[in-house]
C-alpha atoms as a PDB file:
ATOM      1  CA  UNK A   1     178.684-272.995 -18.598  1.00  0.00           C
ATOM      2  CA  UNK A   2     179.774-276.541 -17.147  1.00  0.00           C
ATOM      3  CA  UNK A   3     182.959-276.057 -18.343  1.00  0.00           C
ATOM      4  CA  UNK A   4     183.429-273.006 -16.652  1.00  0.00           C
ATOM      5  CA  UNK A   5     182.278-274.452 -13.183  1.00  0.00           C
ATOM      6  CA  UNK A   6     184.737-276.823 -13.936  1.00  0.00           C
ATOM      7  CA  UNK A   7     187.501-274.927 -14.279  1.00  0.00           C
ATOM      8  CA  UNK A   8     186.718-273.149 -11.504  1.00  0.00           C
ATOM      9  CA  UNK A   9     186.245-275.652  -8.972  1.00  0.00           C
ATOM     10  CA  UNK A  10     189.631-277.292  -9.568  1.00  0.00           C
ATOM     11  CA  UNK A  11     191.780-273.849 -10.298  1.00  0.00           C
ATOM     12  CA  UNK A  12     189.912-271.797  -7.802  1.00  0.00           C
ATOM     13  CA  UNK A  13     189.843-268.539 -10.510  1.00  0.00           C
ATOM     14  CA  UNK A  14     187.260-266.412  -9.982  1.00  0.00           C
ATOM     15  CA  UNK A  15     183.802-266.448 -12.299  1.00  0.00           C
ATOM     16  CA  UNK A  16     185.252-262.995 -14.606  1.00  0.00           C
ATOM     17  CA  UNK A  17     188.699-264.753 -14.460  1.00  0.00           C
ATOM     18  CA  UNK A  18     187.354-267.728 -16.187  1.00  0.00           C
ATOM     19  CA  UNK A  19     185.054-266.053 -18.376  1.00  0.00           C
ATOM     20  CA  UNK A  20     187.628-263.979 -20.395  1.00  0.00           C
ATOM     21  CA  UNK A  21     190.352-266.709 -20.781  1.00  0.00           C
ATOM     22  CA  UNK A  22     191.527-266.108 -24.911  1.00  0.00           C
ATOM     23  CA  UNK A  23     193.529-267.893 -26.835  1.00  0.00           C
ATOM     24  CA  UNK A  24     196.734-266.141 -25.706  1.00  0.00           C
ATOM     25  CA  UNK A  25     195.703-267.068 -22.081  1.00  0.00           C
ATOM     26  CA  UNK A  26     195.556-270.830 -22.328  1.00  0.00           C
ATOM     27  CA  UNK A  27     198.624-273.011 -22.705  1.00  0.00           C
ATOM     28  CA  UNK A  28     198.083-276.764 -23.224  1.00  0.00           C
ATOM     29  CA  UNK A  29     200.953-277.529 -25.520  1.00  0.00           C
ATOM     30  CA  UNK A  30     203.947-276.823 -22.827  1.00  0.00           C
ATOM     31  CA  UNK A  31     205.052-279.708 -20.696  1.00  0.00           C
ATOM     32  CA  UNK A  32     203.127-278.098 -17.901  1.00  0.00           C
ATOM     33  CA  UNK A  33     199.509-277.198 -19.412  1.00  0.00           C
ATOM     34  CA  UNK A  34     198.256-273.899 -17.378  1.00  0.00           C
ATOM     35  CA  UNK A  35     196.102-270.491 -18.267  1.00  0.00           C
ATOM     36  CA  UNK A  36     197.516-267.322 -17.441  1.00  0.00           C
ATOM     37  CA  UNK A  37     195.252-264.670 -15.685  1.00  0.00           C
ATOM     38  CA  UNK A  38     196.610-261.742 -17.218  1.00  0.00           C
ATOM     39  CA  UNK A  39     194.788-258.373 -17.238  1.00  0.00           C
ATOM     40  CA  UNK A  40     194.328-258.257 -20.826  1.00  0.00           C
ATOM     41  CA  UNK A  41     192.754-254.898 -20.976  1.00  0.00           C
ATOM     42  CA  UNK A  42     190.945-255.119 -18.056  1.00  0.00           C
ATOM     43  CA  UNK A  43     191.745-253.958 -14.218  1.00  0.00           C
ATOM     44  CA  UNK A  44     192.998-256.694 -11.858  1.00  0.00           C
ATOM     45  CA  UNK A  45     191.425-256.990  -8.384  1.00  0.00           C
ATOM     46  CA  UNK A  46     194.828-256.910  -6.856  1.00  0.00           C
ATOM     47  CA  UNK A  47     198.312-257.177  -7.466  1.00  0.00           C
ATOM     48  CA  UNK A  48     198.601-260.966  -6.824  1.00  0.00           C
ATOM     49  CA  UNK A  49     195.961-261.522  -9.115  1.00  0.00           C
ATOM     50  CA  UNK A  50     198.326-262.135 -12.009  1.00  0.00           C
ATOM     51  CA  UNK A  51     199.347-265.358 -12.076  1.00  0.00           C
ATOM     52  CA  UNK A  52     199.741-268.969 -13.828  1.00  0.00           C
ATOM     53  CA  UNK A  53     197.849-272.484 -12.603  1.00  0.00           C
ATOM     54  CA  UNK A  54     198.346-275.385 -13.792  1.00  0.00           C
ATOM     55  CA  UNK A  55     195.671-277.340 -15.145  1.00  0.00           C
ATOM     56  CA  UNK A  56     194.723-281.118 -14.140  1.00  0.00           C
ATOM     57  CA  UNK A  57     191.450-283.196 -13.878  1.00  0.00           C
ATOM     58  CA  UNK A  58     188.163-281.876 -15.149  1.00  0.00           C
ATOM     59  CA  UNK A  59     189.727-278.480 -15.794  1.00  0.00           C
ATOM     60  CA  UNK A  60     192.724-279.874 -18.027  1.00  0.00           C
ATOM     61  CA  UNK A  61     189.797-281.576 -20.362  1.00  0.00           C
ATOM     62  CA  UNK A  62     187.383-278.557 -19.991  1.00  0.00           C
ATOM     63  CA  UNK A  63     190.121-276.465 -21.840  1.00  0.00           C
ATOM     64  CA  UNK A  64     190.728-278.703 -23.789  1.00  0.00           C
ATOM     65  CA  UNK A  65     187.415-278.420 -25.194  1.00  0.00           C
ATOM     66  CA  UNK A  66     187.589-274.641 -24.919  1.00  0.00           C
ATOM     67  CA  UNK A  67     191.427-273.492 -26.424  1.00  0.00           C
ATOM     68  CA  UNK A  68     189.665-270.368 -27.198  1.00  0.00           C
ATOM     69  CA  UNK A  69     188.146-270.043 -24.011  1.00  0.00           C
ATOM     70  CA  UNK A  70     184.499-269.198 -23.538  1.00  0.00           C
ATOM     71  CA  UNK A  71     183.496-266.913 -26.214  1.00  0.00           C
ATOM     72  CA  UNK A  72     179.959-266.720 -25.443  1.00  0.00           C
ATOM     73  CA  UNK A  73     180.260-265.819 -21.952  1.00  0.00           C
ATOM     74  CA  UNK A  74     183.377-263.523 -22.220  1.00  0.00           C
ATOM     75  CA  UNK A  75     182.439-259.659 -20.641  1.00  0.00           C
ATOM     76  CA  UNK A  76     179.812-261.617 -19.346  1.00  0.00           C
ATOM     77  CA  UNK A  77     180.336-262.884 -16.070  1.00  0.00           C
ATOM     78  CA  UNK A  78     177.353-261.211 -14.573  1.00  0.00           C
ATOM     79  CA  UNK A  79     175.103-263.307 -16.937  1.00  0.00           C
ATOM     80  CA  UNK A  80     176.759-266.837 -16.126  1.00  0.00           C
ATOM     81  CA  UNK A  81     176.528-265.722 -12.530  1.00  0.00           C
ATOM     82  CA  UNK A  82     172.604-265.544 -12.780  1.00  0.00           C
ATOM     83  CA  UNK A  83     172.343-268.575 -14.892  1.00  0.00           C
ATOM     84  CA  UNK A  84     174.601-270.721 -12.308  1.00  0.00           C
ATOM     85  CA  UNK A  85     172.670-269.433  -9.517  1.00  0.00           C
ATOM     86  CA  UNK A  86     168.986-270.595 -11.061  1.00  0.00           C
ATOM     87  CA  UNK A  87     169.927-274.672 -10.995  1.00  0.00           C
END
């Protein structure tokens, strides 16, 4: 879960963006390491939601602890919400 306020703190995603990063989403071997919000199955809030951001700082090493992104929280924004909010 600290990961994930990580990444969103320095990328400004949103909580369900983060959550259901894959694989196929995050790219740390290219010159430029980024994730791509893609909408992977799922409906995007708008049109300009589909996009790439680089990664630097705390959410460069985050994924970089998390290439497959956050398996335990993934369809489950809701739940990290709550959990987030109770600190």
């Amino acid at each position: 879960a600290r990961r994930i306020i990580f990444l969103i703190a320095e990328t400004g995603l949103r909580l369900s963006e983060a959550c259901n990063l894959s694989r196929s989403t995050i790219r740390l071997d290219g010159d430029i390491p980024h994730i791509q919000v893609r909408p992977d199955g799922r409906e995007m809030k708008t049109a300009d939601s589909q996009r790439d951001i680089p990664l630097v700082g705390a959410a460069l090493e985050a994924m970089k602890l998390q290439p497959d992104g956050f398996p335990r929280y993934r369809d489950k924004a809701d739940s990290l919400s709550a959990l987030v909010n109770q600190a």
